[in-house]
Protein backbone atom coordinates (compact mmCIF):
# COMPACT_ATOMS: atom_id res chain seq x y z
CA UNK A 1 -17.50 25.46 -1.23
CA UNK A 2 -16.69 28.93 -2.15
CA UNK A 3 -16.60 29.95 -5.96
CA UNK A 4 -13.34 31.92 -4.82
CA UNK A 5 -11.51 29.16 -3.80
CA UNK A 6 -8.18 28.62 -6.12
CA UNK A 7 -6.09 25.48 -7.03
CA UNK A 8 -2.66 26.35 -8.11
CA UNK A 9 -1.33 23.42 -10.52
CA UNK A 10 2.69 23.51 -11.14
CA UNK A 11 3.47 21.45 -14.66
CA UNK A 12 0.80 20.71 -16.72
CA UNK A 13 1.95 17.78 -17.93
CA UNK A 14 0.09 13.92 -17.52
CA UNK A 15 -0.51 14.66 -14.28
CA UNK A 16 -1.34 18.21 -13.93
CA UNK A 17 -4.30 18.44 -17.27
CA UNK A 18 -5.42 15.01 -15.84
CA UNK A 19 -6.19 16.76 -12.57
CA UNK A 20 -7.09 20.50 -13.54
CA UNK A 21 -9.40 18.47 -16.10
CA UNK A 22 -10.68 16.22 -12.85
CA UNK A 23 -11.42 19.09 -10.61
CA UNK A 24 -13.41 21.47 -13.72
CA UNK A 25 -15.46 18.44 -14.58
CA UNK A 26 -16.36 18.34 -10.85
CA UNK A 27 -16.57 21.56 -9.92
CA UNK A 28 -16.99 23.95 -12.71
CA UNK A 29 -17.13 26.92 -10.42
CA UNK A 30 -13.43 26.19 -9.48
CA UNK A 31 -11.17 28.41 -9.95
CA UNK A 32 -7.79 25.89 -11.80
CA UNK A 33 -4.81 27.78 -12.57
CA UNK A 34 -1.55 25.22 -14.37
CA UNK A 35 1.70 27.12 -14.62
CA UNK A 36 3.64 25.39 -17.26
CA UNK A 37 6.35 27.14 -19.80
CA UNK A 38 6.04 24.49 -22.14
CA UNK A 39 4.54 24.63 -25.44
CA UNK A 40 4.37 21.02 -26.39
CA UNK A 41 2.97 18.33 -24.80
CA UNK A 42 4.53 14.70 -25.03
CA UNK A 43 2.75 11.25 -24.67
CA UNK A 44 5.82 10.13 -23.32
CA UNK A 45 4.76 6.37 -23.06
CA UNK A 46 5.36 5.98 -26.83
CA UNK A 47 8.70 7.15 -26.82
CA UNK A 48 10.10 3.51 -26.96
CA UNK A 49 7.81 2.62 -29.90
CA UNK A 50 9.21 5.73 -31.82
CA UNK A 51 13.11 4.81 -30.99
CA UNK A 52 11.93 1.04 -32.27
CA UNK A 53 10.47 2.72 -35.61
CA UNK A 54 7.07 1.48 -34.87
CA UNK A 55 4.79 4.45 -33.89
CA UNK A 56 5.18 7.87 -35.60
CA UNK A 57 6.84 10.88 -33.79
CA UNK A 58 4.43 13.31 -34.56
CA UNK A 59 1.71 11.57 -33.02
CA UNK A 60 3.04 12.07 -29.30
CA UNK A 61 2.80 15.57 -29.49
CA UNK A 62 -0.01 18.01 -29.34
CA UNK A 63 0.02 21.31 -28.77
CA UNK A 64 -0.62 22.55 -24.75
CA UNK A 65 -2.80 25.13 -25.57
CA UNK A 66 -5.24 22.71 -27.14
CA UNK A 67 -5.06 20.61 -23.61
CA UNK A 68 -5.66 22.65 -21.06
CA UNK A 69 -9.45 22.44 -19.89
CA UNK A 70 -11.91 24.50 -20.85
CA UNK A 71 -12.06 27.13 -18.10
CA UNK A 72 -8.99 27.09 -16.68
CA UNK A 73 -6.10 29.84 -16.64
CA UNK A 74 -2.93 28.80 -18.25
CA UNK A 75 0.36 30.52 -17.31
CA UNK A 76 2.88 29.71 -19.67
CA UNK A 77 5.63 30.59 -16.90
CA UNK A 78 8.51 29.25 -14.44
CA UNK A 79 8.32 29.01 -11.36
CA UNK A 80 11.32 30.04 -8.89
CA UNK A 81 9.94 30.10 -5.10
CA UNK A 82 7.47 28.64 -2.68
CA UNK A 83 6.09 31.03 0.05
CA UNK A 84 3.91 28.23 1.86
CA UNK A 85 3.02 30.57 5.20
CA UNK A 86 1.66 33.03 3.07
CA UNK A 87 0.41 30.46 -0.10
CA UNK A 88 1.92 32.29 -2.74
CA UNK A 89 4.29 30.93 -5.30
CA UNK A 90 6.84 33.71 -7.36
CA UNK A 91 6.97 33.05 -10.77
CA UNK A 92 10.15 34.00 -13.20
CA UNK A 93 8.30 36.22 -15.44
CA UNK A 94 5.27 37.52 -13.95
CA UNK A 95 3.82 38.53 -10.74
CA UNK A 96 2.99 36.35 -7.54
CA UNK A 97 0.56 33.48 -7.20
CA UNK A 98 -1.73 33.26 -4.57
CA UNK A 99 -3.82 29.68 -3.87
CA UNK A 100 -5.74 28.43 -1.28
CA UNK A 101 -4.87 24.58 -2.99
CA UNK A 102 -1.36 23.55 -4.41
CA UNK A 103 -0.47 20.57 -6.42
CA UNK A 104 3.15 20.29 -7.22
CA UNK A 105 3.66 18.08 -10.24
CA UNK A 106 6.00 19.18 -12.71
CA UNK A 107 7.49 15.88 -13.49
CA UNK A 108 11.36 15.11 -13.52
CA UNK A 109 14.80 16.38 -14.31
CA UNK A 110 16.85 14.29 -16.62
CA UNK A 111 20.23 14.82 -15.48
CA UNK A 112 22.54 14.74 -18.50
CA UNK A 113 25.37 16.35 -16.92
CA UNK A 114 25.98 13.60 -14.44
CA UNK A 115 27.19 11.61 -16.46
CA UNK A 116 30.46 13.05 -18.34
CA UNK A 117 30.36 13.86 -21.98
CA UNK A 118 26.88 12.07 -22.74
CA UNK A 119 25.09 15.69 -23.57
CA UNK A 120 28.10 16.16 -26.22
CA UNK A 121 27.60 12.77 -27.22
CA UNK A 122 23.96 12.91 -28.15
CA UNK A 123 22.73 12.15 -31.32
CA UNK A 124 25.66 11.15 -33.11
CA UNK A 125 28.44 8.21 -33.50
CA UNK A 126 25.49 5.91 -32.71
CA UNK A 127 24.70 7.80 -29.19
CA UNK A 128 21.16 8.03 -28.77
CA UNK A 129 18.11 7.83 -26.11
CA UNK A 130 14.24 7.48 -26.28
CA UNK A 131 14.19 9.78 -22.83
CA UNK A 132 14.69 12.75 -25.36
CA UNK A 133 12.27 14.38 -27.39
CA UNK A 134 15.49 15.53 -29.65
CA UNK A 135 17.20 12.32 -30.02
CA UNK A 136 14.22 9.39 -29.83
CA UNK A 137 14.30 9.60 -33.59
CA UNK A 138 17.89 9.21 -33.75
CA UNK A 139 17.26 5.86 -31.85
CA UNK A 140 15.85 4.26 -34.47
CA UNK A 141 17.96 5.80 -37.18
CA UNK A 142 20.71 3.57 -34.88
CA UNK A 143 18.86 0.51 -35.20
CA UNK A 144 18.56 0.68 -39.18
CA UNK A 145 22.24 1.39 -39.27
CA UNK A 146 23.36 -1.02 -37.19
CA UNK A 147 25.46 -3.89 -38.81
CA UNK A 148 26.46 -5.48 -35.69
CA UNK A 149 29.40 -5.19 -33.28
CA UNK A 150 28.38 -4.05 -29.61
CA UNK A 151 25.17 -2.43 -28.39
CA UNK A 152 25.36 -1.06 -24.95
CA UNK A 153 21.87 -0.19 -23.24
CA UNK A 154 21.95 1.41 -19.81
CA UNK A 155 20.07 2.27 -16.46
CA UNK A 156 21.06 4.66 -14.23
CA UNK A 157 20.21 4.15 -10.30
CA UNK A 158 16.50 4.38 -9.45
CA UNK A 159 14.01 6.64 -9.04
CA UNK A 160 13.62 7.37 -12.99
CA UNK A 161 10.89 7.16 -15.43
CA UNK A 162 9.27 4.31 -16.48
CA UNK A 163 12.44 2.48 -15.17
CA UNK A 164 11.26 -0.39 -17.63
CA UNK A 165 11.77 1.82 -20.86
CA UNK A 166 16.34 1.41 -20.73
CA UNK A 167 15.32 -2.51 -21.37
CA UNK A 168 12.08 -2.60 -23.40
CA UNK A 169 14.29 -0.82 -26.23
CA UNK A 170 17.19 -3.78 -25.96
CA UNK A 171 14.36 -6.23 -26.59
CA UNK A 172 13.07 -4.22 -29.15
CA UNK A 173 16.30 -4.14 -31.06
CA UNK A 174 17.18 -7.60 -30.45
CA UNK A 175 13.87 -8.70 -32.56
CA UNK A 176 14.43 -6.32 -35.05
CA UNK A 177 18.24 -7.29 -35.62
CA UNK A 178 16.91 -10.79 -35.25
CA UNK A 179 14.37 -10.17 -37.85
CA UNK A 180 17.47 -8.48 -40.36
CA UNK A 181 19.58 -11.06 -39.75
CA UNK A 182 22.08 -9.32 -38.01
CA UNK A 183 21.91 -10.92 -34.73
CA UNK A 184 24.76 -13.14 -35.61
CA UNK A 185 27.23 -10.57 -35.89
CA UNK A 186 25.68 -8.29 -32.25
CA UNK A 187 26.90 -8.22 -28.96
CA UNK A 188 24.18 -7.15 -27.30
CA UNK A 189 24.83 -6.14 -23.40
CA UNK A 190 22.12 -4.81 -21.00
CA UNK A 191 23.65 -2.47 -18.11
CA UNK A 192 22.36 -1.49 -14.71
CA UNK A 193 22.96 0.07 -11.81
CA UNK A 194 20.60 -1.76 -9.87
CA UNK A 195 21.38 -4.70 -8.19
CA UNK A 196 18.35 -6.74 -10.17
CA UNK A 197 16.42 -6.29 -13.31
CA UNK A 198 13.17 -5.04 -12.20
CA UNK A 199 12.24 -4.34 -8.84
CA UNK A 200 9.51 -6.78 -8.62
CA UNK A 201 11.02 -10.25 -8.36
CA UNK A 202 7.97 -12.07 -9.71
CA UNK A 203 8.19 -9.91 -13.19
CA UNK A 204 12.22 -9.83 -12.57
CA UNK A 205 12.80 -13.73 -12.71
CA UNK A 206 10.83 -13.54 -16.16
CA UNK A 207 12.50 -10.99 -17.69
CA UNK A 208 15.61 -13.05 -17.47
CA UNK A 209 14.47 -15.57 -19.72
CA UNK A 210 13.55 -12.54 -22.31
CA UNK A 211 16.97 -11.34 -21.94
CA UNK A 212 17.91 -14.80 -22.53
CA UNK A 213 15.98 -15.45 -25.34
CA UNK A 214 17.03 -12.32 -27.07
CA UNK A 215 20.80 -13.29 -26.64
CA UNK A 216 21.31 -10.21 -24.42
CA UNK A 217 23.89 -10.19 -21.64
CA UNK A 218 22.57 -8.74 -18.49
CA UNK A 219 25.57 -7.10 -16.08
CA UNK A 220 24.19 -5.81 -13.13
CA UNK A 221 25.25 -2.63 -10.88
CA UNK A 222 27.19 -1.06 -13.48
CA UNK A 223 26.65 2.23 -13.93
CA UNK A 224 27.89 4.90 -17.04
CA UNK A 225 29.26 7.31 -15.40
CA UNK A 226 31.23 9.00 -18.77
CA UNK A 227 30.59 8.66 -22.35
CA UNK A 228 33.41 9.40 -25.68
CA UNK A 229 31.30 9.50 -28.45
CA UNK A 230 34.13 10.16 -30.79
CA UNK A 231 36.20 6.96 -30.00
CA UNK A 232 32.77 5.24 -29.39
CA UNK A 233 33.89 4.43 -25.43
CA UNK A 234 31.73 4.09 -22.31
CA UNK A 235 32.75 3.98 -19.03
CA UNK A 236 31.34 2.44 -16.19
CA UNK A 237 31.74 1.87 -12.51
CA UNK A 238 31.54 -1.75 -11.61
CA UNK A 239 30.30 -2.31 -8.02
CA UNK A 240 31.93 -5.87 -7.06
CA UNK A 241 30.47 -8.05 -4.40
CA UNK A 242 32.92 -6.84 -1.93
CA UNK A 243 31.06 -3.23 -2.43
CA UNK A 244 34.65 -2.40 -3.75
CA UNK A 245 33.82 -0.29 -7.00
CA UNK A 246 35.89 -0.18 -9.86
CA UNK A 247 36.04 1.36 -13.70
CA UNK A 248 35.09 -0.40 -17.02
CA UNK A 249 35.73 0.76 -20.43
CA UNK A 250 33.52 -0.69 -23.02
CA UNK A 251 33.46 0.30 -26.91
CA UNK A 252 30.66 -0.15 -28.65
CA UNK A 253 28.66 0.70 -31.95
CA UNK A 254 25.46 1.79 -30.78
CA UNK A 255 24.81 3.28 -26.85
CA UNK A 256 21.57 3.96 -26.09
CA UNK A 257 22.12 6.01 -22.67
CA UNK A 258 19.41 6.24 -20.00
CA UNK A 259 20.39 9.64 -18.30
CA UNK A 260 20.30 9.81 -14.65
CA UNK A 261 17.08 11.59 -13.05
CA UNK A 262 16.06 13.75 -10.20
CA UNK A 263 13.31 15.98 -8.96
CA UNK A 264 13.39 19.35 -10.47
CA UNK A 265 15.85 22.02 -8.88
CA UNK A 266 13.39 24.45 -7.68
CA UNK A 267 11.49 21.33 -6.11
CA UNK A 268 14.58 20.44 -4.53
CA UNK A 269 15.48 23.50 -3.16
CA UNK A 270 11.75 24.01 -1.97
CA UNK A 271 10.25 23.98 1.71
CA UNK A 272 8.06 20.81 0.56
CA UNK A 273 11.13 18.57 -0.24
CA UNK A 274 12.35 15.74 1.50
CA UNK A 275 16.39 15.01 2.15
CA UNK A 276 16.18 13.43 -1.46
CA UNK A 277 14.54 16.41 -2.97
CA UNK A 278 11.28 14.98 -3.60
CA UNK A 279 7.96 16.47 -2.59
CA UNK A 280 7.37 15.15 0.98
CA UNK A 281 4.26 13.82 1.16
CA UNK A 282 1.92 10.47 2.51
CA UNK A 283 2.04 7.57 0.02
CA UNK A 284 -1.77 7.17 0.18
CA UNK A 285 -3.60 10.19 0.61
CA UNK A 286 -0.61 12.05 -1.56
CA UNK A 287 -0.81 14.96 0.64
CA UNK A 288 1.68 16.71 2.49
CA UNK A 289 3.34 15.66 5.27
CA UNK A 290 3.60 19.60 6.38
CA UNK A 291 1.42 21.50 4.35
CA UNK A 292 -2.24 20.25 4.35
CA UNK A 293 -3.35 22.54 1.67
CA UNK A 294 -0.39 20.82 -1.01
CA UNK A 295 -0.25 17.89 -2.48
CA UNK A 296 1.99 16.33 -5.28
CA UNK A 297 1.91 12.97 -7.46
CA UNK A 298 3.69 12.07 -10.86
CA UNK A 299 7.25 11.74 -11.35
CA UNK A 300 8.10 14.58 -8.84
CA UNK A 301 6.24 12.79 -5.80
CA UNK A 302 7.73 11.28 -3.15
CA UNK A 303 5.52 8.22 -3.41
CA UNK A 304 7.52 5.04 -3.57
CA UNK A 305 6.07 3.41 -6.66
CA UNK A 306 7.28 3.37 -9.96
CA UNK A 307 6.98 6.73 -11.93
CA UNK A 308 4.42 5.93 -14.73
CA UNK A 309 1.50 7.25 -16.70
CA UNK A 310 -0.20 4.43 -15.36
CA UNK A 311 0.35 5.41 -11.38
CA UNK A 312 -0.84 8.83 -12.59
CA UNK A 313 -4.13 7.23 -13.26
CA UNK A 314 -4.26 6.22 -10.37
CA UNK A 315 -3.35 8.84 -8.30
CA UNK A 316 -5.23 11.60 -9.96
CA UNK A 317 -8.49 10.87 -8.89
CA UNK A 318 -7.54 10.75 -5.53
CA UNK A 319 -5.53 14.07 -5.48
CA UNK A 320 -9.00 15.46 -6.86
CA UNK A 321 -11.10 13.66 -4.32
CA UNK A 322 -8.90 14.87 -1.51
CA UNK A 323 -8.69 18.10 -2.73
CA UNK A 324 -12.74 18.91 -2.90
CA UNK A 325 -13.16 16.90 0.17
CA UNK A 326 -11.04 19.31 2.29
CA UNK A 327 -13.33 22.12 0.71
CA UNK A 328 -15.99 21.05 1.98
CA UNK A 329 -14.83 20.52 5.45
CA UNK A 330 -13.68 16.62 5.65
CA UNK A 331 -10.32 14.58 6.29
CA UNK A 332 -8.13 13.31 3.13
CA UNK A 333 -9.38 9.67 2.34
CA UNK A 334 -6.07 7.02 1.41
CA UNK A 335 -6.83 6.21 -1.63
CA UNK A 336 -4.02 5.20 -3.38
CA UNK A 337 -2.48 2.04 -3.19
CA UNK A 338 0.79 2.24 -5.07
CA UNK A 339 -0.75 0.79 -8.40
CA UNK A 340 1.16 1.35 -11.57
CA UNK A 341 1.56 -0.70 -14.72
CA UNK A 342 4.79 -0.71 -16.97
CA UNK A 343 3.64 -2.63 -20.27
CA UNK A 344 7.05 -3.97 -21.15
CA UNK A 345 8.11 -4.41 -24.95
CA UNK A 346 9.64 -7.80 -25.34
CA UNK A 347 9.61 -8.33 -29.19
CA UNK A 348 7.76 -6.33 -31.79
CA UNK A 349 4.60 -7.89 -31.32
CA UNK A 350 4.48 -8.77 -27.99
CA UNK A 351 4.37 -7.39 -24.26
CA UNK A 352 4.52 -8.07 -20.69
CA UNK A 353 2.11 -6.25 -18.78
CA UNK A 354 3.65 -5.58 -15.38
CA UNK A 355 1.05 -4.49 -12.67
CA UNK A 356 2.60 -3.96 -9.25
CA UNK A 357 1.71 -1.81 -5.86
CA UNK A 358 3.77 -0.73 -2.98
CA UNK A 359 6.06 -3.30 -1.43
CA UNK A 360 6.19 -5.29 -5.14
CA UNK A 361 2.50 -6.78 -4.36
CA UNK A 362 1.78 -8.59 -7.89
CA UNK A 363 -2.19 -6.58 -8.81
CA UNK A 364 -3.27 -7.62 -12.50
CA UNK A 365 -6.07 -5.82 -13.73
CA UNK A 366 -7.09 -8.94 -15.44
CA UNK A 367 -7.21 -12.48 -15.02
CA UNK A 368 -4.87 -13.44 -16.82
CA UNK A 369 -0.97 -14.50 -15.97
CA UNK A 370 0.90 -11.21 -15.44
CA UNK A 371 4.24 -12.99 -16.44
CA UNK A 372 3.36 -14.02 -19.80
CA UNK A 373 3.97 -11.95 -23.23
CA UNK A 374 1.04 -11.41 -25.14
CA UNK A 375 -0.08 -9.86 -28.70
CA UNK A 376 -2.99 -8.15 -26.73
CA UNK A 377 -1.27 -6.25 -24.52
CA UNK A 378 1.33 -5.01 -28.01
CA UNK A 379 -1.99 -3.97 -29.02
CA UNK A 380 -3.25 -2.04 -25.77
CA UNK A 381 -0.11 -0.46 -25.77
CA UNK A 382 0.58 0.75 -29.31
CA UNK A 383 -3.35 1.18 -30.17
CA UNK A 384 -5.47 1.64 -26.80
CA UNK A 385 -3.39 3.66 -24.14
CA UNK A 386 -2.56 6.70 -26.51
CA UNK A 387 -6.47 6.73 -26.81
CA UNK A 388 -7.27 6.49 -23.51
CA UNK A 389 -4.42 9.25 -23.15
CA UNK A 390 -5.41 11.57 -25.02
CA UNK A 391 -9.67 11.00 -24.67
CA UNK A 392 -10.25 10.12 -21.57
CA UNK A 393 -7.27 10.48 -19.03
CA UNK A 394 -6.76 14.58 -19.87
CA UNK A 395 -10.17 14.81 -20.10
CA UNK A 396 -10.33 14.25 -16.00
CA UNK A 397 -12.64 10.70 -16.78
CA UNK A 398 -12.31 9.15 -13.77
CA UNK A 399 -12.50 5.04 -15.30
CA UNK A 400 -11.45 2.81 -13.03
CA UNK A 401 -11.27 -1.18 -13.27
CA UNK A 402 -10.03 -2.85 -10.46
CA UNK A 403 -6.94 -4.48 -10.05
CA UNK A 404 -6.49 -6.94 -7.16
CA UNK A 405 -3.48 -9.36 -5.77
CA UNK A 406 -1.85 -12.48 -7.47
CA UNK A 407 -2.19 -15.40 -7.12
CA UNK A 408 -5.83 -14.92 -6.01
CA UNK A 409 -6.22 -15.96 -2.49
């Protein structure tokens, strides 16, 4: 491999320090350059434990400086166009990028806008989100407020992040009403734009009976399409079985809005996009389906799998893999199967742990039924995955335990 050779990484966040951090522990020679503008850096997957008042803000931030691996070059920039014939990339401040390697990966757009009034909205009159790093607080300043009357939770249409996190919060705030004794005076109504409540069936079917349980009312393939936070007023369009679509007002007390979510606009607008503006590229060697030298994976990837810490995991090692082995002269290997994992909140001290690959194939890590709730997993999630966030994962350790189809055949 020559020493010259240079890997261009756009977004440094999960995905990007996982794999800059992958290929300099494997090649320290390489030459790793991330282009990021942002200062911060977010453990994201904690979000919904801040907005519950259970984990403390502070701790899901660290400063990017302090993450970026030792060795490679940081450019705290924007980026504005692709020049793939040539393998340059312009940048909004500084001068032009050249790489022999890409890896697109700067994670997704939440798309406030889309839905009318809900950027006004934000963070007051009981408006609030855990998808913001501005508001997540405000979440849980909602929940101690609350004295009952209606809370509205929402989920925009698919592909978004963690598209588990709009209902781990309503089960969340059901126990902790619950807990208050305020239950008895809540309305509490779950609403989604999707036509079921998880994409999996298996996990689906049980997360009906935790909606249940809670006293939450699920309404299905409604979507907020406008907000008034001043008269405390949501509207939705209702999607009838007919396919005839119609609007529903809804007042409520506490909203907590899932915004809608897209690739990034310069992705979009990019020569590796696909007609939905994702980067184009094959769902198991997470390369290009033009460009051999690019590759993508996190939230801005066109792989059809759930966009999750957990697929990033996954999908890191083989973005490195691939990567290297094209360096040294051999084909990308398929390595990636779809995995991802959304542990799902269902009280305050438990969780579901929902392991899944492409086409909804049921893949537990461990042997032990996926559809139950358990204290251990509340504990992986609020006390083991930051760790292995933080320590291992952006550290480019490539651990791996291996998950495999249920029911065992």
């Amino acid at each position: 491999m020559s020493q010259a050779m240079t890997v261009v990484i756009v977004g440094a966040g999960a995905a990007g320090i996982t794999v800059a951090a992958g290929l300099r522990r494997r090649q320290p020679a390489l030459s790793v350059i991330l282009i990021d503008p942002a200062a911060t850096h977010y453990y994201q997957p904690a979000f919904t434990l801040v907005g519950a008042g259970v984990y403390d803000f502070e701790r899901t931030q660290r400063a990017q400086a302090d993450l970026i691996p030792a060795g490679a070059e940081w450019l705290r920039d924007r980026v504005v166009g692709f020049q793939p014939e040539q393998q340059t990339l312009a940048l909004a401040a500084g001068p032009q990028v050249h790489y022999d390697h890409l890896v697109l990966c700067p994670g997704i757009q939440l798309d406030w806008d889309k839905v009318a009034g809900l950027r006004e909205a934000l963070g007051r009159n009981g408006v609030c989100s855990n998808y913001s790093p501005d508001h997540v607080t405000y979440t849980w300043d909602c929940l101690r407020s609350f004295g009952g009357g209606a809370a509205l939770f929402t989920q925009p249409p698919v592909p978004i992040k963690c598209a588990g996190a709009p209902q781990k919060i309503a089960y969340l705030a059901a126990d902790y009403w619950r807990r208050r004794g305020v239950m008895a005076h809540a309305h509490l109504h779950f609403l989604s734009a999707a036509a079921t409540l998880f994409s999996v069936p298996y996990f689906s079917s049980a997360l009906e009976k935790v909606a249940a349980r809670h006293g939450i009312q699920i309404l299905l393939q409604h979507n907020l399409v406008a907000v008034n936070g001043a008269k405390r007023i949501a509207t939705f369009e209702r999607t009838g079985r007919d396919g005839a679509k119609e609007r529903l007002e809804m007042e409520f007390e506490m909203l907590h809005a899932t915004p809608p979510q897209s690739a990034p606009d310069f992705i979009k607008q990019s020569p590796f996009a696909n007609a939905a503006g994702w980067v184009d590229v094959n769902p198991n060697t997470l390369q290009h389906v033009k460009y051999a030298n690019v590759f993508s994976l996190g939230d801005a990837s066109s792989a059809p799998t759930s966009k999750t810490a957990a697929a990033i995991r996954k999908q890191a090692p083989v973005v490195v893999n691939n990567i290297l082995a094209m360096a040294a002269g051999r084909s990308p290997s398929p390595g990636y199967d779809g995995y991802t994992s959304c542990p799902l909140t269902t009280s305050l001290n438990t969780v579901m742990l929902a392991e899944f690959s492409y086409d909804g194939r049921v893949t537990p890590t461990f042997p032990l039924r996926p559809d139950r709730e358990r204290l251990i997993w509340w504990l992986l999630k609020k006390y083991g995955l930051p760790r292995l966030y933080w320590d291992y994962m952006l550290k480019g350790h490539e651990w791996d335990i291996p998950h495999r189809p249920y029911p065992p055949s």
